[in-house]
Protein backbone atom coordinates (compact mmCIF):
# COMPACT_ATOMS: atom_id res chain seq x y z
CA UNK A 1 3.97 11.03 7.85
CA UNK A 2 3.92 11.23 4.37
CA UNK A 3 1.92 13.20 1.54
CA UNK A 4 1.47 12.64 -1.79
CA UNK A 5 -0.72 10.06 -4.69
CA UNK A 6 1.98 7.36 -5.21
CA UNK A 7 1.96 3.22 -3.90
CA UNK A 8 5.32 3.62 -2.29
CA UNK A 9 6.92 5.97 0.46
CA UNK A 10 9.83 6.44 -1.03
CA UNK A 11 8.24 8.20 -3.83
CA UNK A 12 5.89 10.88 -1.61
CA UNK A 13 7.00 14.05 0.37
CA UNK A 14 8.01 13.33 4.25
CA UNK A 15 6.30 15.45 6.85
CA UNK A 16 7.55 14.30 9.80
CA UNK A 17 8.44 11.30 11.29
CA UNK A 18 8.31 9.34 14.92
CA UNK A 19 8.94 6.46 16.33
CA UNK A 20 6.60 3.80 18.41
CA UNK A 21 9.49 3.05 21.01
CA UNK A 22 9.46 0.47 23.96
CA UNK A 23 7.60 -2.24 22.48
CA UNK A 24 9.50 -5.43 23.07
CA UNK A 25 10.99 -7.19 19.63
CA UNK A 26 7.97 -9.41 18.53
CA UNK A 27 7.77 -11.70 15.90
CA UNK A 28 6.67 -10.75 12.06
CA UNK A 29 2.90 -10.16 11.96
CA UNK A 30 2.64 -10.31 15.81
CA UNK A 31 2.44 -6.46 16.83
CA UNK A 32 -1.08 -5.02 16.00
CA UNK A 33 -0.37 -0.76 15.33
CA UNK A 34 -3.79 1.50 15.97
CA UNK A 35 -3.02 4.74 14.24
CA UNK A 36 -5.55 7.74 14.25
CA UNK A 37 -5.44 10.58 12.52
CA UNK A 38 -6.73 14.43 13.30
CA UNK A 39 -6.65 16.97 11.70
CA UNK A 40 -7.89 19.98 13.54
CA UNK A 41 -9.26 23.68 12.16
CA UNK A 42 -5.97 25.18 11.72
CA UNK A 43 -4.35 22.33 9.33
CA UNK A 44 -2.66 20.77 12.61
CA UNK A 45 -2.38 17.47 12.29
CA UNK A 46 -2.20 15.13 15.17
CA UNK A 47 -1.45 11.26 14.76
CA UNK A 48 -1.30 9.10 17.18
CA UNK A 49 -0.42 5.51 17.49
CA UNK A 50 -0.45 2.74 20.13
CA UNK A 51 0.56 -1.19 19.97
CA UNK A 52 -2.76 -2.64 21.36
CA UNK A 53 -1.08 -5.57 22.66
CA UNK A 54 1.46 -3.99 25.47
CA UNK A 55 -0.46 -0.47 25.05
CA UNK A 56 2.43 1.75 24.34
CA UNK A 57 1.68 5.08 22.48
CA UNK A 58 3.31 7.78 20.91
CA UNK A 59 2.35 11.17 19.24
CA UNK A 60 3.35 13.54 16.99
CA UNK A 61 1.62 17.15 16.01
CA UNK A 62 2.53 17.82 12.45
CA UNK A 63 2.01 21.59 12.16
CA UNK A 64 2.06 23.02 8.54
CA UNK A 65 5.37 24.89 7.58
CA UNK A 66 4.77 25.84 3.75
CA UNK A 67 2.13 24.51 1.59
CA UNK A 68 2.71 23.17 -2.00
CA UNK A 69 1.53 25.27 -4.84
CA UNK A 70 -1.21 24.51 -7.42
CA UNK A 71 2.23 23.52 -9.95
CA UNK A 72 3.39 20.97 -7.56
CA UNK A 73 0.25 19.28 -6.55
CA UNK A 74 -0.60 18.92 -9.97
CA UNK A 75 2.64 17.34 -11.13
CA UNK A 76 2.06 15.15 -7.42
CA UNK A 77 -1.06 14.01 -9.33
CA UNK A 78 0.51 13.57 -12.46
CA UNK A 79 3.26 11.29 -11.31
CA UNK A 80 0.50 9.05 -9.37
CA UNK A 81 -1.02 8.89 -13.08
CA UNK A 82 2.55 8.26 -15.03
CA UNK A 83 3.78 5.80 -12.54
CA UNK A 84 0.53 4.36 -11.52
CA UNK A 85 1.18 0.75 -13.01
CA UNK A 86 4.63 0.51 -12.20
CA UNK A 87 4.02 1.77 -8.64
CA UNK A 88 0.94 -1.03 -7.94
CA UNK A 89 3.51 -3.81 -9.35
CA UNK A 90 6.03 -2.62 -7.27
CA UNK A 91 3.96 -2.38 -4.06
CA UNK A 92 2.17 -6.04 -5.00
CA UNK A 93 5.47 -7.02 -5.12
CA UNK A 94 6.65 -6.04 -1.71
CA UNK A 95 3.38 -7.22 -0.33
CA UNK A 96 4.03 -11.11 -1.97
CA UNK A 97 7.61 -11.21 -0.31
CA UNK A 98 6.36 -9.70 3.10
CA UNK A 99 3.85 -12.61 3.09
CA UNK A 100 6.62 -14.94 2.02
CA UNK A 101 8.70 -13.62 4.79
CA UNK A 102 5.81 -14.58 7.55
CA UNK A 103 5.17 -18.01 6.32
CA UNK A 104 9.05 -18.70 6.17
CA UNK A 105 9.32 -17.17 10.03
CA UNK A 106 6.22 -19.63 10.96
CA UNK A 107 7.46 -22.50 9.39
CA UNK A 108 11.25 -21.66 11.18
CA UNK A 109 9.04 -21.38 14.45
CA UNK A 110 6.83 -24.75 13.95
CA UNK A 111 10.13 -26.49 12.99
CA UNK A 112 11.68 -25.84 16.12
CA UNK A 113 8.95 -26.27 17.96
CA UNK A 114 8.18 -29.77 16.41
CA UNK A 115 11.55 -31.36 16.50
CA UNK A 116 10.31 -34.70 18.26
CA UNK A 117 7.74 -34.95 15.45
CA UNK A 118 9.42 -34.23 12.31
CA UNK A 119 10.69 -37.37 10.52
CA UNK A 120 13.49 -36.88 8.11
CA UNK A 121 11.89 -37.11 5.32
CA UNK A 122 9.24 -34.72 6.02
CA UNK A 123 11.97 -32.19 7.57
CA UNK A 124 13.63 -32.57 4.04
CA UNK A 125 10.81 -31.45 1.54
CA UNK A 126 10.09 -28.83 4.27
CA UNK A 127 13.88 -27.39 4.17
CA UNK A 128 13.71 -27.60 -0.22
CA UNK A 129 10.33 -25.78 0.11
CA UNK A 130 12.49 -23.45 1.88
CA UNK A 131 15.17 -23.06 0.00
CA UNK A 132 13.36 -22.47 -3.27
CA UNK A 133 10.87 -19.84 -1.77
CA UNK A 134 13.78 -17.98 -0.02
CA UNK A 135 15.75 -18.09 -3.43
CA UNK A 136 12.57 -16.64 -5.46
CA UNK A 137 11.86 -14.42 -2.60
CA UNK A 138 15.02 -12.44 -3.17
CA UNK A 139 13.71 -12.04 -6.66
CA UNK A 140 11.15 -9.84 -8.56
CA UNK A 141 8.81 -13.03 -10.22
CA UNK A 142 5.89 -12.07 -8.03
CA UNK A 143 3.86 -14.83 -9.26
CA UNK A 144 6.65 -17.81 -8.99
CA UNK A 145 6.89 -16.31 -5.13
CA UNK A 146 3.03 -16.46 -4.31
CA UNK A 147 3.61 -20.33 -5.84
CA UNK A 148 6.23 -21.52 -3.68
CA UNK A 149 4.81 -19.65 -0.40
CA UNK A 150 1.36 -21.55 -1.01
CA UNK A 151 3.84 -24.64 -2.12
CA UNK A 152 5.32 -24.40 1.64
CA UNK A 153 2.37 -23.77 2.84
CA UNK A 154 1.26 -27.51 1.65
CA UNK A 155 3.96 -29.23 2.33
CA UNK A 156 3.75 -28.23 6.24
CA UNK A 157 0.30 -28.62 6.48
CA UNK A 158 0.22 -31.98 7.98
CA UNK A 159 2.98 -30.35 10.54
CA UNK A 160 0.41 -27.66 11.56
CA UNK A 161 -2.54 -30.23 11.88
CA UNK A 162 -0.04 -32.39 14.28
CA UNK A 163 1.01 -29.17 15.87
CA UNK A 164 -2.36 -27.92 16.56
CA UNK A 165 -3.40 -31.62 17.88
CA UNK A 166 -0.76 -31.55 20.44
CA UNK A 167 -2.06 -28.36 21.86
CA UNK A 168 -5.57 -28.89 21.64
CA UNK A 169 -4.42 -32.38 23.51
CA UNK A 170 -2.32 -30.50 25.88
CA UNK A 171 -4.95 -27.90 26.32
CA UNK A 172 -7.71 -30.65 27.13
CA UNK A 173 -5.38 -32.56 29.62
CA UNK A 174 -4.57 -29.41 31.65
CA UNK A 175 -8.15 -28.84 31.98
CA UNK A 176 -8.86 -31.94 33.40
CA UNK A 177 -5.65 -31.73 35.69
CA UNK A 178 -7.06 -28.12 37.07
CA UNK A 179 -10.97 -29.93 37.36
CA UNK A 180 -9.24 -32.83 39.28
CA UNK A 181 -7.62 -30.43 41.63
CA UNK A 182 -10.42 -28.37 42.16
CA UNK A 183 -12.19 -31.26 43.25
CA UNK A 184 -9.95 -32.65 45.44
């Protein structure tokens, strides 16, 4: 739990922290986190959060220990105004390679999944699309990232429309299988 004006945690005052234990390892972009926050009459506040997939929850009351004074909420809001620009580039920044990071783990995924179906030549401008986005992703060109993640992105689209043909086919065939046996 954090307080304070600016983009990034690092830069705002810690209240307390917990953690969301005994949810199995899932992939990137896979776990789905409700949070809700309370704050009751007496400047308690409660937060709770829960994975909505497996249903695991976890709570925290965050009761106040000292307050800030007028000085330091003031130079709080001051800071947020100083380092506003630098702060939204910085967050945008972390939000391009987190996206990056999910196509690259999808494409890893597909790839495995698709080896039957991936000619070499395909597979190849796949793994350079790779390779340059992972390069840039280490980087701080924001914009040169959000090209090569929508650049990998095309390149394995006609993997994803073959991918999602298969199981649509599969899907189809299974349901016939299960009509066939329930009529039998």
């Amino acid at each position: 739990m954090l307080q304070g004006e600016r983009e990034l945690a690092k830069d705002n005052r810690s209240l307390a922290r917990f953690d969301l234990a005994g949810i199995e390892p899932m992939p990137g972009g896979m776990p789905k986190i409700e949070v809700t926050f309370l704050i009751d009459a007496n400047g308690i506040l409660q937060v709770q959060a829960r994975e909505l997939r497996t249903g695991k929850a976890a709570s925290i009351e965050v009761k106040p220990t000292y307050g800030l004074t007028e000085g330091q909420v003031e130079q709080m809001v001051e800071d947020s105004f100083t380092h506003a620009e630098a702060d939204v580039e910085a967050r945008l920044l972390i939000e391009t390679q987190t996206e990056a990071d999910t196509v690259l783990n999808h494409v890893e995924r597909a790839l495995r999944q698709a080896r039957d179906i991936v000619g070499a030549e395909e597979r190849a401008a796949i793994e350079a699309a790779r390779a340059a986005l992972r390069t840039a992703r280490a980087g701080t060109d924001r914009d040169q990232i959000r090209e090569l993640t929508t650049a990998l992105n095309q390149v394995t689209a006609p993997l994803a429309d073959r991918l999602m043909e298969s199981a649509i086919k599969d899907a189809v065939t299974s349901k016939r299988a299960d009509r066939l046996l329930e009529n039998s």
